[in-house]
Protein backbone atom coordinates (compact mmCIF):
# COMPACT_ATOMS: atom_id res chain seq x y z
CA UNK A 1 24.33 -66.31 17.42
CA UNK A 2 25.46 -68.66 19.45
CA UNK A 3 28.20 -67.05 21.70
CA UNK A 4 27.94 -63.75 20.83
CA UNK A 5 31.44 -63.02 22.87
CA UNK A 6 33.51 -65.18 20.66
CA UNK A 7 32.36 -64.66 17.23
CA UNK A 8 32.07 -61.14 17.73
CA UNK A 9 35.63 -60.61 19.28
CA UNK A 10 37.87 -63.31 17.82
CA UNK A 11 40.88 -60.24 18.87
CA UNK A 12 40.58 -61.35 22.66
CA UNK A 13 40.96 -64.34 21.68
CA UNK A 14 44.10 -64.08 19.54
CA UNK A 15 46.09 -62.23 22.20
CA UNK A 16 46.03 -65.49 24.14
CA UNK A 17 46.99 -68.03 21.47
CA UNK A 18 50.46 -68.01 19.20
CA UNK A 19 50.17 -67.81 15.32
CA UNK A 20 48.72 -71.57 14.53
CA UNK A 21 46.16 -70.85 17.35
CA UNK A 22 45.28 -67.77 15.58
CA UNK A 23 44.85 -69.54 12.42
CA UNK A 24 42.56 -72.42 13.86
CA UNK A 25 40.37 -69.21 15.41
CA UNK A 26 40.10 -67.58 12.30
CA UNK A 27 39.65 -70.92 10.00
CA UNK A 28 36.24 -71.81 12.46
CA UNK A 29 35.13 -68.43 11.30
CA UNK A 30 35.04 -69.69 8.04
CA UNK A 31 32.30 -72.64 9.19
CA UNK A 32 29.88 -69.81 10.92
CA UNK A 33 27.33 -68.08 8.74
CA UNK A 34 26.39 -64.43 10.01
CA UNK A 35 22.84 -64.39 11.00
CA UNK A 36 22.82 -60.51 9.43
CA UNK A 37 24.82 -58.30 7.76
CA UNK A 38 25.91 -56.34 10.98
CA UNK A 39 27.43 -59.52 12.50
CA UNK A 40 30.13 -60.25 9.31
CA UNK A 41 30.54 -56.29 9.19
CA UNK A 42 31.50 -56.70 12.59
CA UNK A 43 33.55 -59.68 12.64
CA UNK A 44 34.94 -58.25 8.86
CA UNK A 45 35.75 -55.15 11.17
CA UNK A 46 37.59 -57.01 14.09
CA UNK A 47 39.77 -59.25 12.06
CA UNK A 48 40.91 -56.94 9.50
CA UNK A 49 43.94 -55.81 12.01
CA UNK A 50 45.34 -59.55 10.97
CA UNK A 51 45.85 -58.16 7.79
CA UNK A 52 49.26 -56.75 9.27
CA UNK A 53 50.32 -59.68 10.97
CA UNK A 54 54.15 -60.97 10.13
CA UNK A 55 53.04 -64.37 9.80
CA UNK A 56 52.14 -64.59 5.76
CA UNK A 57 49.29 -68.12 7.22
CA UNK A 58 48.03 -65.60 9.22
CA UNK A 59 47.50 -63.17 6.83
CA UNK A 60 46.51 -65.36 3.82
CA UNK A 61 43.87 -66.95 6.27
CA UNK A 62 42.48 -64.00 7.34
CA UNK A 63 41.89 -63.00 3.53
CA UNK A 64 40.30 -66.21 3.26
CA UNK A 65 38.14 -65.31 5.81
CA UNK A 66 37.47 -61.64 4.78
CA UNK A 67 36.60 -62.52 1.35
CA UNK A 68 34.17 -65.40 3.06
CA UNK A 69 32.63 -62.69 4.83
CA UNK A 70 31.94 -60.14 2.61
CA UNK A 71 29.17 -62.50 0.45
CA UNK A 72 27.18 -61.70 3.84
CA UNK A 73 27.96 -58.14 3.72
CA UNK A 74 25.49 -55.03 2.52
CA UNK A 75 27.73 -51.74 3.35
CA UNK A 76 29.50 -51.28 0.05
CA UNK A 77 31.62 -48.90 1.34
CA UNK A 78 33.27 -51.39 4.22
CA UNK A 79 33.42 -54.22 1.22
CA UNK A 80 35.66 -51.45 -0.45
CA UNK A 81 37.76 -50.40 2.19
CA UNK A 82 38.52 -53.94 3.49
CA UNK A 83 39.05 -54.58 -0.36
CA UNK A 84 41.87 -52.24 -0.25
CA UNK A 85 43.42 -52.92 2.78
CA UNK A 86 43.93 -56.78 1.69
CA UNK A 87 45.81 -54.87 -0.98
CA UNK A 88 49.31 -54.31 0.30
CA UNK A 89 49.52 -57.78 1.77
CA UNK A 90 48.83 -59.72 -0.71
CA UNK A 91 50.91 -57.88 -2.70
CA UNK A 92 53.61 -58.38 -0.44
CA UNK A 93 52.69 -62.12 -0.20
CA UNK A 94 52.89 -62.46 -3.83
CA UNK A 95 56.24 -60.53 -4.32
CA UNK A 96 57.65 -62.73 -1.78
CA UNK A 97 60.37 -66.02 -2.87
CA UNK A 98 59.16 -69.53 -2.36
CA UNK A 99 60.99 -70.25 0.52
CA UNK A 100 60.54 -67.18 2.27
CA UNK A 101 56.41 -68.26 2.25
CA UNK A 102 57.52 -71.56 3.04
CA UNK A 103 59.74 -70.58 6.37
CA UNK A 104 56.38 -68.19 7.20
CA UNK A 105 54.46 -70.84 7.60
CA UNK A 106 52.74 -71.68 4.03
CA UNK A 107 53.75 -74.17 1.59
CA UNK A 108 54.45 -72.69 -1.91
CA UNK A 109 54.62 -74.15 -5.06
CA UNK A 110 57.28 -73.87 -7.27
């Protein structure tokens, strides 16, 4: 790994930046491939507290990135729990209007 600090705690990071910064953190995850299984159970680990973030980008990125991650991971048992938690939201996501994903940041289709 390359910087071991950053990819492996993308949360200190986040505290510093505001929601787009967030998403640009967690969309550069998406161009790093895990050299094992520990690192994306790790990083799978740290960002899966986005998942209950009020901005819906946030939260749809951060699936993006879980779901990235877990082609890397070999603990069925995280793959399942993570798999559940990116339940609720995207159920929430989903039950949500148009423009209400539109004013959270993500551009819906009609």
């Amino acid at each position: 790994m390359s910087d071991d600090r950053l990819i492996c705690n993308p949360p200190s990071a986040y505290t510093r930046y505001k929601r787009w910064g967030q998403i640009y953190i967690l969309d550069a995850l998406l161009r790093y491939v895990p050299e094992t299984h520990a690192d994306a159970e790790l990083i799978g680990e740290r960002i899966s507290v986005q998942l209950q973030h009020a901005n819906s980008a946030v939260v749809l990125t951060t699936i993006k990135v879980l779901l990235y991650l877990m082609n890397y991971m070999d603990n069925k048992k995280l793959v399942e729990h993570i798999c559940k938690k990116m339940g609720p939201p995207l159920g929430t996501r989903v039950s949500l209007s148009p423009f209400c994903l539109s004013v959270n940041g993500v551009v819906a289709a009609k």
